[in-house]
Protein backbone atom coordinates (compact mmCIF):
# COMPACT_ATOMS: atom_id res chain seq x y z
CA UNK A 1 0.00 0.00 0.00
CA UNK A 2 2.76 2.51 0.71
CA UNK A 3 4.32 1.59 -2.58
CA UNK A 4 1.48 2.29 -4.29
CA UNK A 5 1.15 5.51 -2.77
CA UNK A 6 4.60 6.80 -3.30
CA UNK A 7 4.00 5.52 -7.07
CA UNK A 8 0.69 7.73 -7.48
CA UNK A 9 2.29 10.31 -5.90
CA UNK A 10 5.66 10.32 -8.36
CA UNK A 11 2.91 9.95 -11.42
CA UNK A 12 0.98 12.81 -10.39
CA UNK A 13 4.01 15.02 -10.10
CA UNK A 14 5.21 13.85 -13.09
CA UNK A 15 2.22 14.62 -15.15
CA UNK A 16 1.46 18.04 -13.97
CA UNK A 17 4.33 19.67 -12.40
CA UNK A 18 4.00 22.11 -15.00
CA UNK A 19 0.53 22.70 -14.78
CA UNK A 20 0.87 23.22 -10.94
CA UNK A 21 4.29 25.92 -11.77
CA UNK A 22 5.09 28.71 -13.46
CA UNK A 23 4.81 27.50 -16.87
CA UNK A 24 0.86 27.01 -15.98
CA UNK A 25 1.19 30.48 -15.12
CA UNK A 26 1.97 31.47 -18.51
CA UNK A 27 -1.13 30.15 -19.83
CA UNK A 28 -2.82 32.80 -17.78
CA UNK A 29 -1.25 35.69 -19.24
CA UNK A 30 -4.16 36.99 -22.04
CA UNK A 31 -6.11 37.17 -18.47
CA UNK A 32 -4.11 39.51 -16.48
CA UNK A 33 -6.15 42.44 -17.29
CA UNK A 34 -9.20 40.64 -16.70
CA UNK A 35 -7.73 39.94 -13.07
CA UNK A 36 -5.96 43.58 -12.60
CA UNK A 37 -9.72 44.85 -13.02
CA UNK A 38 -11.51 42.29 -10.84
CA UNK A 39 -9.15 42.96 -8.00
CA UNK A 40 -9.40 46.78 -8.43
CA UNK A 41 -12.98 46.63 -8.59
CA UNK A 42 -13.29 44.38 -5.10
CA UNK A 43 -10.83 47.59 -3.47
CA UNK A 44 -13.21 50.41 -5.09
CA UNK A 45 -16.37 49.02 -3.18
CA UNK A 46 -17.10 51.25 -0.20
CA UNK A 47 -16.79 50.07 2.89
CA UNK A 48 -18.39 51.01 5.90
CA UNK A 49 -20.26 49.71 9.09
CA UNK A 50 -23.78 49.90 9.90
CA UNK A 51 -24.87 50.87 13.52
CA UNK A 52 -27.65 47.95 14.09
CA UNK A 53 -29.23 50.39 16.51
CA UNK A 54 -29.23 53.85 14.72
CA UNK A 55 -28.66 52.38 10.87
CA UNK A 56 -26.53 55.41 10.54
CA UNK A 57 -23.53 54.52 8.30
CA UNK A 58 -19.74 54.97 9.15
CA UNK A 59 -17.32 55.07 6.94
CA UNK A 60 -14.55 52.97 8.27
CA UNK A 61 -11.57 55.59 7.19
CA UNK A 62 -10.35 57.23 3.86
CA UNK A 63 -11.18 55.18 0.98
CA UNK A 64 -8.38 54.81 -1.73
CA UNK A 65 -9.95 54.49 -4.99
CA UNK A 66 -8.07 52.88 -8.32
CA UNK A 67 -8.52 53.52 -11.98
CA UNK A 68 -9.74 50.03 -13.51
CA UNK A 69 -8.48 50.58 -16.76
CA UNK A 70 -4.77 51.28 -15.20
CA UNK A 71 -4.61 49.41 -12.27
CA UNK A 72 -1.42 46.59 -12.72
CA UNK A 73 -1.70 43.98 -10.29
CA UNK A 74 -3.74 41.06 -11.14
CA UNK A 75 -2.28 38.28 -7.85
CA UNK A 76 -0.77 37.84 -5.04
CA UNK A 77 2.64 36.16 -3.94
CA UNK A 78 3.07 35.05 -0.91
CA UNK A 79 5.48 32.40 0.46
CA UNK A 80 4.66 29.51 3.29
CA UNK A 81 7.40 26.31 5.07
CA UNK A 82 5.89 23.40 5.35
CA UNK A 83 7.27 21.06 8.35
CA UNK A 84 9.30 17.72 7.47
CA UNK A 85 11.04 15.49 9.31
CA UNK A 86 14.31 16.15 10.61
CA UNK A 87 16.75 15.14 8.28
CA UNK A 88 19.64 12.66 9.27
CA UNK A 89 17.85 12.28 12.84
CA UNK A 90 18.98 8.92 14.34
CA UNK A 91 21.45 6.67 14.41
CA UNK A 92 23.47 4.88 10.88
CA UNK A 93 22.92 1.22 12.32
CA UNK A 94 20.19 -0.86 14.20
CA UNK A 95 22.83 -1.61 17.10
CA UNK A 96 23.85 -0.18 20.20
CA UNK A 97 26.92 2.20 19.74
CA UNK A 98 25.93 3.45 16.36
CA UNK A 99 27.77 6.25 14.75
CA UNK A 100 25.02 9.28 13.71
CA UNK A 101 24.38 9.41 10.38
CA UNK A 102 26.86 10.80 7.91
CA UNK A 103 26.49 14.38 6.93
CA UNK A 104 23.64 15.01 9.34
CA UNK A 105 24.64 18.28 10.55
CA UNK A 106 25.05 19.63 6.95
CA UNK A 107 21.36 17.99 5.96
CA UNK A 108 19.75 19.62 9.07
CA UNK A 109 21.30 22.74 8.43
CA UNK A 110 20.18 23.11 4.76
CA UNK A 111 16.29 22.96 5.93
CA UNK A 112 16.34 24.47 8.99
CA UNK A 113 14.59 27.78 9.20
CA UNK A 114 15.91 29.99 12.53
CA UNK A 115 12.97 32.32 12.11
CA UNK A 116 10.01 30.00 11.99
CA UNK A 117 12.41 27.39 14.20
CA UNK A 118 11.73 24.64 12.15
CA UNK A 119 12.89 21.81 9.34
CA UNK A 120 11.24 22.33 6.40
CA UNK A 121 10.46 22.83 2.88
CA UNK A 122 9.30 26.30 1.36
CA UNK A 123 7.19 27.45 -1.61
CA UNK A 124 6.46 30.50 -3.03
CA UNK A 125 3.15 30.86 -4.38
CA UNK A 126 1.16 33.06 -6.70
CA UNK A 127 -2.54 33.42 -6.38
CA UNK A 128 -5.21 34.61 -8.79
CA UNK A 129 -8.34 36.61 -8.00
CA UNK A 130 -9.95 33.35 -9.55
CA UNK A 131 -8.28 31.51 -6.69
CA UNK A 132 -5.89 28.80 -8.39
CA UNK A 133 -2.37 28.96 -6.88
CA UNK A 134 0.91 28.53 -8.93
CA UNK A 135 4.05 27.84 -6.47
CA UNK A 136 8.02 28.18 -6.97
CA UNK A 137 9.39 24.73 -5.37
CA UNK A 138 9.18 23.56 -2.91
CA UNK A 139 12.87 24.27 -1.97
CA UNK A 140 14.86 24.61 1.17
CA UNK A 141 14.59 28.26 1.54
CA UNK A 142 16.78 29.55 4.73
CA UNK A 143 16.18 33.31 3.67
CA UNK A 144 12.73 32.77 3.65
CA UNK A 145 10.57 34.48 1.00
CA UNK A 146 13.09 37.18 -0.74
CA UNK A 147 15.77 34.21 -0.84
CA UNK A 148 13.08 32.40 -2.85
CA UNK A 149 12.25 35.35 -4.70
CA UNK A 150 15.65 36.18 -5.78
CA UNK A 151 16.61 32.21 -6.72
CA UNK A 152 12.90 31.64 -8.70
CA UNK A 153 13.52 34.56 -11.27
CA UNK A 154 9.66 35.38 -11.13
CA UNK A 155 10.13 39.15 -12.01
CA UNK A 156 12.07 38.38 -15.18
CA UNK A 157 10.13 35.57 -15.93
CA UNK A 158 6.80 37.92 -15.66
CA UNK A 159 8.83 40.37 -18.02
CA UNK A 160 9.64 38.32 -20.48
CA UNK A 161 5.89 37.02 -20.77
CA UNK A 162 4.60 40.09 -21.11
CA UNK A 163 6.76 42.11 -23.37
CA UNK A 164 5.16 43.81 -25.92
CA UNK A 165 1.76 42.95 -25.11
CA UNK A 166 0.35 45.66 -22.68
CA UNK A 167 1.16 49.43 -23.21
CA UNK A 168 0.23 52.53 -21.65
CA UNK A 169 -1.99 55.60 -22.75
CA UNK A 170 1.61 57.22 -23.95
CA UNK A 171 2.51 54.32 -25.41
CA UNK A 172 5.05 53.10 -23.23
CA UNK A 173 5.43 49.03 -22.44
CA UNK A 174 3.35 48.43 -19.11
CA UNK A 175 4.01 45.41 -17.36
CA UNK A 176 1.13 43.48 -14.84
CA UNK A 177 2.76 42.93 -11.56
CA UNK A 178 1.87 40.81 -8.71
CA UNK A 179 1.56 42.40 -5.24
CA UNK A 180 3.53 40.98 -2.31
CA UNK A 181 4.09 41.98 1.60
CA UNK A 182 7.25 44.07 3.08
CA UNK A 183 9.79 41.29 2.58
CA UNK A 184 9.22 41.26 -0.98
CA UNK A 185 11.78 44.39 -3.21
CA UNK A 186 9.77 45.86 -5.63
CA UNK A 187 10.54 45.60 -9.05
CA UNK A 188 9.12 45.68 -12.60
CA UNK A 189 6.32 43.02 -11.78
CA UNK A 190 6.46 42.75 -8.61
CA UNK A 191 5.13 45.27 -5.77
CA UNK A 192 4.50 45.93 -2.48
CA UNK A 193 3.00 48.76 0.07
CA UNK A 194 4.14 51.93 0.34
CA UNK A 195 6.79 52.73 2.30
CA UNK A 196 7.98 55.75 4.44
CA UNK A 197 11.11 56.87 3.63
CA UNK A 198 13.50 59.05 5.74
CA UNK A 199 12.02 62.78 6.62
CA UNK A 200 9.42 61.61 3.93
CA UNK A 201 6.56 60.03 6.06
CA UNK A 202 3.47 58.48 4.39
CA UNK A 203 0.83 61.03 2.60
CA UNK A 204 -3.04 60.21 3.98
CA UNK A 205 -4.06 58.78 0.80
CA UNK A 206 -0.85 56.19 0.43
CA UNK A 207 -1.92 55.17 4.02
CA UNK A 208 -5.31 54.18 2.33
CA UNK A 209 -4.37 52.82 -0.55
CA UNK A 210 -2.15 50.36 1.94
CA UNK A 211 -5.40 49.51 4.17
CA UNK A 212 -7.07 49.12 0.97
CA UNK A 213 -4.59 46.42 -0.74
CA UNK A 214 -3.93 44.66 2.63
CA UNK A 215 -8.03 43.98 2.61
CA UNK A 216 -7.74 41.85 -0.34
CA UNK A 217 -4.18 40.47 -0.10
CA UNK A 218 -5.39 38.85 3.04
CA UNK A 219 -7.47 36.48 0.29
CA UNK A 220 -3.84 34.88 -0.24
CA UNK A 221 -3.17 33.48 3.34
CA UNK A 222 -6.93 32.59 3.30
CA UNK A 223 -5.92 30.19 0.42
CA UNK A 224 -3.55 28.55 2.59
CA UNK A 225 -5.96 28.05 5.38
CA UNK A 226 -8.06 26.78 2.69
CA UNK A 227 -5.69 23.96 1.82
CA UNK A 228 -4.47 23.14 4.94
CA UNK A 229 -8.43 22.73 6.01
CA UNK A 230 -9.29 20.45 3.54
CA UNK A 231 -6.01 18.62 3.27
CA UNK A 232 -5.23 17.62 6.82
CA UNK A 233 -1.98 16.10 5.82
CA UNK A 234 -0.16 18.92 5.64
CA UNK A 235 -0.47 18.84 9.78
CA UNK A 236 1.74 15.82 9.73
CA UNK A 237 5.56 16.42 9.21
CA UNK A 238 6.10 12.59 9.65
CA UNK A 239 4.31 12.52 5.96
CA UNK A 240 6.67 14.74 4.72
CA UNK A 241 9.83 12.78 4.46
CA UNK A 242 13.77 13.89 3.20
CA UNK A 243 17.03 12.01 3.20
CA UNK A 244 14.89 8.30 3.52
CA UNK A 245 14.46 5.45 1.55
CA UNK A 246 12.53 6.57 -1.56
CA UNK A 247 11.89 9.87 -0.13
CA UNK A 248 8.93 12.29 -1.78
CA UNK A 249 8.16 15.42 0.22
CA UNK A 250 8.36 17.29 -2.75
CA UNK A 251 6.49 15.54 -4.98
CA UNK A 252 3.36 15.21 -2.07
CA UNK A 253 3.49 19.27 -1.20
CA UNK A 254 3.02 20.25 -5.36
CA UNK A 255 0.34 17.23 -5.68
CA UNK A 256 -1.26 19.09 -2.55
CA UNK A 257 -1.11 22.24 -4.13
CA UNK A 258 -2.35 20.77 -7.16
CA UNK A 259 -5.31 18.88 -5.20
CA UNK A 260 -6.03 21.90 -3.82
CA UNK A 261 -6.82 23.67 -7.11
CA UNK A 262 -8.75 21.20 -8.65
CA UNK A 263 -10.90 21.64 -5.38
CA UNK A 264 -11.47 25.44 -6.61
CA UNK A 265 -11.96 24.48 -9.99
CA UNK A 266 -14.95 22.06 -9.54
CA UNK A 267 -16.31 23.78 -6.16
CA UNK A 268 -14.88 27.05 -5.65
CA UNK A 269 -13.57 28.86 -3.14
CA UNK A 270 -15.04 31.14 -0.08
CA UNK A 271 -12.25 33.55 -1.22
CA UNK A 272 -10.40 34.43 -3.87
CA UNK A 273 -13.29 33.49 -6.28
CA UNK A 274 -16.55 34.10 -7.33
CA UNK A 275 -17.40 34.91 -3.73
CA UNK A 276 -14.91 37.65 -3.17
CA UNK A 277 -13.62 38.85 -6.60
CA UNK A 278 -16.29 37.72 -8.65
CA UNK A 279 -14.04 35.98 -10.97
CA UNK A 280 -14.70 32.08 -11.64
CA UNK A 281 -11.84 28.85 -11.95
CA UNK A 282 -11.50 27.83 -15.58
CA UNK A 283 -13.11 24.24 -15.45
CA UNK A 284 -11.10 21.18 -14.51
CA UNK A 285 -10.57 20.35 -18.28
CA UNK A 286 -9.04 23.71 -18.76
CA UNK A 287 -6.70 23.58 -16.39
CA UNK A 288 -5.27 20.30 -16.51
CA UNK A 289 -4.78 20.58 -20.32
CA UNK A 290 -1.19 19.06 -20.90
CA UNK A 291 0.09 21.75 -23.65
C-alpha cells in the first residue's frame, strides 16, 4: 500500500508539475487584465459599518480608490514552510553504539529555518483573484521568502511574458505585476506597500491605498488556510519525508497544491473566487490541459 502511494504520488508530479508551476502560469497571461480589473474593482467598493441600533452609516476611514483601466496587479505572492522530518535524525545502524548518520549536521542545516524554528520545505506561491495557486518549489529556503524570490527569477520571468503585449496611454510598455508583503523588493512586476522613507513620512491617501490592498491580499493566506483545512496532511511532518528510503516530500506538497486547485476548480472557493472577486476557476478540463 505505501508503494502504491509513493508511485501515485511520483505519477501525479510527473504529469502536472507544469501545470501546478510557473509555466501554468503562462497560460494565464491573455487574463491579467481581466484579473488587474476584478481585484481593483473588489478595493473600489465602499466600505463602511452599519450601527444595528441607529442604521446610521460609518465610513470605516479614507477610501483609496483605483482607476480600472490602469490598475497593474492582477495576484498575489506570498510564500509559506511546510514542516518535514528532521533530516539525518537517528542513528546509521540498528545496534547499540551506532555512529550518527553521515552528513547530518550539513542535511539539518540546509532545511532548517531559525525564524520559523523549524525543518522544512518552502514554496512560493502566486494566487489569482480566480483563486488557483501557482508555487516556486518547494525548496529549502533559509532566507525565507526574498531568498526564494531572488533564486525563482519570477520578475524576469513575468517580463519576459509580457513584453510587448500591454502598453500605456503614452505608449510606453506596461508590465502586470503581482503584489507581495514588506519582505518582498519591488521591481518591474512585482510590488508591495508603500513605504515611508527618511524625513518623507506616508501622505493620507498612500496610508489608504495600503489599508485598501492589505483587505484583499489577506485572500492569499486565506488560500492557505483553505488547503491546509481540507487537506489535513499537511499537519503531519512525519508525511513529509527527506534524506529516507525513496523519499517524496516534494512531490506530495506540489500534488497538494495541485489537489487543492482542482478543489477550486470544480467547487470554488469562499475567497479568492466568485465569492470575493467575482471571478470564476477555468473548469477542470481547462486547467489540466497538458500543452
Amino acid at each position: 500500500m505505501v508503494t502504491c502511494f509513493k508511485w501515485v504520488i511520483h505519477y501525479l508530479d510527473q504529469r502536472y508539475r507544469k501545470v501546478i508551476g510557473m509555466v501554468g502560469l503562462g497560460r494565464e497571461k491573455m487574463n491579467f487584465p481581466l484579473y488587474a480589473r476584478s481585484i481593483a474593482r473588489k478595493i473600489n467598493q465602499v466600505r463602511h459599518y452599519v450601527c444595528p441600533i441607529t442604521g446610521f452609516v460609518f465610513f470605516v476611514r479614507i477610501t483609496a480608490l483605483f482607476d480600472e483601466n490602469s490598475f497593474r496587479i492582477f495576484s498575489f505572492l506570498d510564500g509559506s514552510y511546510f514542516r518535514t522530518n528532521t533530516a539525518g535524525s537517528g542513528p546509521a545502524g540498528d545496534y547499540e553504539g551506532a555512529m550518527r548518520q553521515p552528513n547530518w549536521y550539513i542535511m539539518q542545516r540546509a532545511i532548517y529555518n531559525s525564524y520559523k524554528r523549524l525543518h522544512g520545505i518552502h514554496i512560493l506561491s502566486i494566487m489569482l483573484p480566480n483563486g488557483i495557486n501557482y508555487i516556486y518549489g518547494p525548496s529549502p529556503e533559509r532566507g525565507g521568502d526574498h531568498s526564494a524570490m531572488m533564486h525563482s527569477g519570477l520578475n524576469n520571468f513575468l517580463e519576459e511574458l509580457q513584453r510587448g503585449l500591454w502598453h500605456d496611454m503614452n505608449g510606453n510598455e506596461m508590465f502586470y505585476a503581482t503584489h507581495g508583503d514588506m519582505l518582498f523588493h519591488p521591481q518591474s512586476c512585482v510590488s508591495r506597500n508603500h513605504r515611508p522613507q527618511p524625513n518623507a513620512p506616508l501622505t493620507v491617501f498612500q496610508i489608504a491605498e495600503n489599508y485598501a490592498l492589505n483587505l484583499v491580499r489577506i485572500s492569499i493566506e486565506h488560500s492557505y488556510g483553505y488547503v491546509q483545512n481540507k487537506l489535513k496532511i499537511l499537519s503531519r511532518p512525519g508525511e513529509f519525508k527527506l534524506a529516507q528510503e525513496e523519499p517524496h516530500a516534494v512531490e506530495l506538497l506540489r500534488v497538494v497544491m495541485l489537489y487543492a486547485n482542482i478543489n477550486v476548480c470544480l467547487n470554488g472557493m469562499q475567497v479568492g473566487c466568485c465569492h470575493y472577486f467575482n471571478c470564476h476557476p477555468p473548469s477542470l478540463e481547462d486547467y489540466l490541459r497538458i500543452d
